[in-house]
Protein backbone atom coordinates (compact mmCIF):
# COMPACT_ATOMS: atom_id res chain seq x y z
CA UNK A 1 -6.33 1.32 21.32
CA UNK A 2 -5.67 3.00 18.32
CA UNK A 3 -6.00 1.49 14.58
CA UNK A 4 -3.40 2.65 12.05
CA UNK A 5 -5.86 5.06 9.92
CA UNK A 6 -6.01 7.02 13.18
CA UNK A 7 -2.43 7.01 13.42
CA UNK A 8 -2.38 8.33 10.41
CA UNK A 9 -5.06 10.93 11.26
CA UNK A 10 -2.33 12.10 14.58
CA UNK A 11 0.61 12.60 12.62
CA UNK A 12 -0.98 14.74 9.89
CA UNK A 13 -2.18 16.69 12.50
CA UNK A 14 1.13 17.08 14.14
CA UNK A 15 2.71 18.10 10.75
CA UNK A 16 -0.09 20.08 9.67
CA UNK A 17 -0.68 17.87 6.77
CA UNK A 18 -3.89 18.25 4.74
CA UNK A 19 -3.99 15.02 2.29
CA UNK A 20 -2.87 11.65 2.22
CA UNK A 21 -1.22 12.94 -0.90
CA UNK A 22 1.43 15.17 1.07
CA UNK A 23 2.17 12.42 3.59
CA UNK A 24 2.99 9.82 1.01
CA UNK A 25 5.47 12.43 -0.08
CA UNK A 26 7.23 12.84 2.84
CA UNK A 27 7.71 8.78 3.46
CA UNK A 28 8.18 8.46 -0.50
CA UNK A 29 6.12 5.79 -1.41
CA UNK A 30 2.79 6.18 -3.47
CA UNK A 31 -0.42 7.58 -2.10
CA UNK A 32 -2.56 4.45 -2.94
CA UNK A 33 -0.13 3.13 -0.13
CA UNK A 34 -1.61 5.14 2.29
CA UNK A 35 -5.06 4.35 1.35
CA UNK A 36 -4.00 0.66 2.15
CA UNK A 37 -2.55 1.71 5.59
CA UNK A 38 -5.52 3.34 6.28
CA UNK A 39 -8.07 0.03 5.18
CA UNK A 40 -5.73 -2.45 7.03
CA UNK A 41 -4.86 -3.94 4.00
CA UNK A 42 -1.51 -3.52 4.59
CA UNK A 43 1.04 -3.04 7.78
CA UNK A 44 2.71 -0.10 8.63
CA UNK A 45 6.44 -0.38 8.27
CA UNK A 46 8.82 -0.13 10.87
CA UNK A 47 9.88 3.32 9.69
CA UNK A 48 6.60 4.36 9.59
CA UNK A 49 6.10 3.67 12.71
CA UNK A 50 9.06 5.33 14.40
CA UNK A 51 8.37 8.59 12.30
CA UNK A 52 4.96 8.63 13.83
CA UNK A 53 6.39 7.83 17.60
CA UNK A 54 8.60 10.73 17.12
CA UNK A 55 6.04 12.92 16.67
CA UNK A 56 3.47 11.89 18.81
CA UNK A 57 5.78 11.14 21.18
CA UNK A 58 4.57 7.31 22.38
CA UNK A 59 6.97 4.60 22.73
CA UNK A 60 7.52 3.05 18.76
CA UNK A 61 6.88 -0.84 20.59
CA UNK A 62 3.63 0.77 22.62
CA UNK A 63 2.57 1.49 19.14
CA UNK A 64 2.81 -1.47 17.54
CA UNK A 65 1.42 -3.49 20.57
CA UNK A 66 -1.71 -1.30 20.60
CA UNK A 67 -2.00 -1.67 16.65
CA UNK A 68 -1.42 -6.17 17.21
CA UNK A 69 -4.51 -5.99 19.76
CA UNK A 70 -6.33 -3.61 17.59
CA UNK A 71 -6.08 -5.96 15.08
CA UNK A 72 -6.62 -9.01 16.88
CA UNK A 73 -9.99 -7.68 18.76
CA UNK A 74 -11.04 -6.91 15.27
CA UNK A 75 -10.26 -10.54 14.02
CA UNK A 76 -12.06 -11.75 17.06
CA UNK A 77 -9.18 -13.52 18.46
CA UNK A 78 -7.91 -13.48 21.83
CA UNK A 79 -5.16 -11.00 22.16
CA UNK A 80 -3.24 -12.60 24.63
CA UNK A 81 -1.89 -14.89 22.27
CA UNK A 82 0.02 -12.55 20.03
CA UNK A 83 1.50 -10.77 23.47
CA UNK A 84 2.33 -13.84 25.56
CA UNK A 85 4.19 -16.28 23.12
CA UNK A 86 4.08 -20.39 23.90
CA UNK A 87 5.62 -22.96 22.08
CA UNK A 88 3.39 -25.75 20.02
CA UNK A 89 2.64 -28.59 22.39
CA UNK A 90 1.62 -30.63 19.54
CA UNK A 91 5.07 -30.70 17.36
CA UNK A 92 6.64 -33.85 17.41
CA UNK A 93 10.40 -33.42 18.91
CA UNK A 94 11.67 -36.47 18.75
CA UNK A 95 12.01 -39.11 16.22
CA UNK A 96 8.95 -42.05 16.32
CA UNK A 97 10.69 -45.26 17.44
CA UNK A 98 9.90 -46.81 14.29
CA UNK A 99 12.88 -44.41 12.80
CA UNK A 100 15.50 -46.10 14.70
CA UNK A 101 15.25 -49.41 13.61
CA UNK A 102 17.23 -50.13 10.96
CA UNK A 103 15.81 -51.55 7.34
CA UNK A 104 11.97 -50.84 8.79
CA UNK A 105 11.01 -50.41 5.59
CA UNK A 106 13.35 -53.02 3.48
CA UNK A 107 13.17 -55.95 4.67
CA UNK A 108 15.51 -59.43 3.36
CA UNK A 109 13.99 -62.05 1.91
């Protein structure tokens, strides 16, 4: 399970990058980005993502599962609900029967 500061930490050392400075030069954005990235404060985008599964060489989807449960076990939550989706028992999908009949509300006098 990897986090996405040590994500981070993999591809500088693939690239042989020394600060956060040089990184947030080569995805353009500004380096106080990165320091969000690395704090959770923010999510890696897409992009980001597939740069860094390029060079590490992982699946870009095995990455972004492994950084959901990271940040679900962190939350405390149970990270089988963010993998296995099910629908809302509790919406309402039909109508109440009141809503059919006509002039409920407005009645003649």
């Amino acid at each position: 399970m990897a986090t996405q500061s040590e994500l981070i930490d993999q591809i500088k050392d693939r690239l042989f990058i020394l600060s956060d400075y040089a990184l947030s030069q080569r995805w353009q954005v500004e380096p106080t980005r990165i320091s969000q990235y690395r704090r959770d404060r923010l999510r890696l985008p897409i992009r980001f993502i597939e740069d860094i599964s390029e060079q590490i060489g992982i699946d870009a989807l095995s990455l972004i599962k492994m950084l959901d449960t990271a940040r679900l076990t962190k939350q405390n939550k149970d990270a089988s609900k963010i993998l296995f989706w099910r629908p809302n028992e509790k919406v309402r999908r039909y109508p109440p029967p009141w809503v059919e009949r006509k002039h409920f509300f407005r009645r003649k006098r």
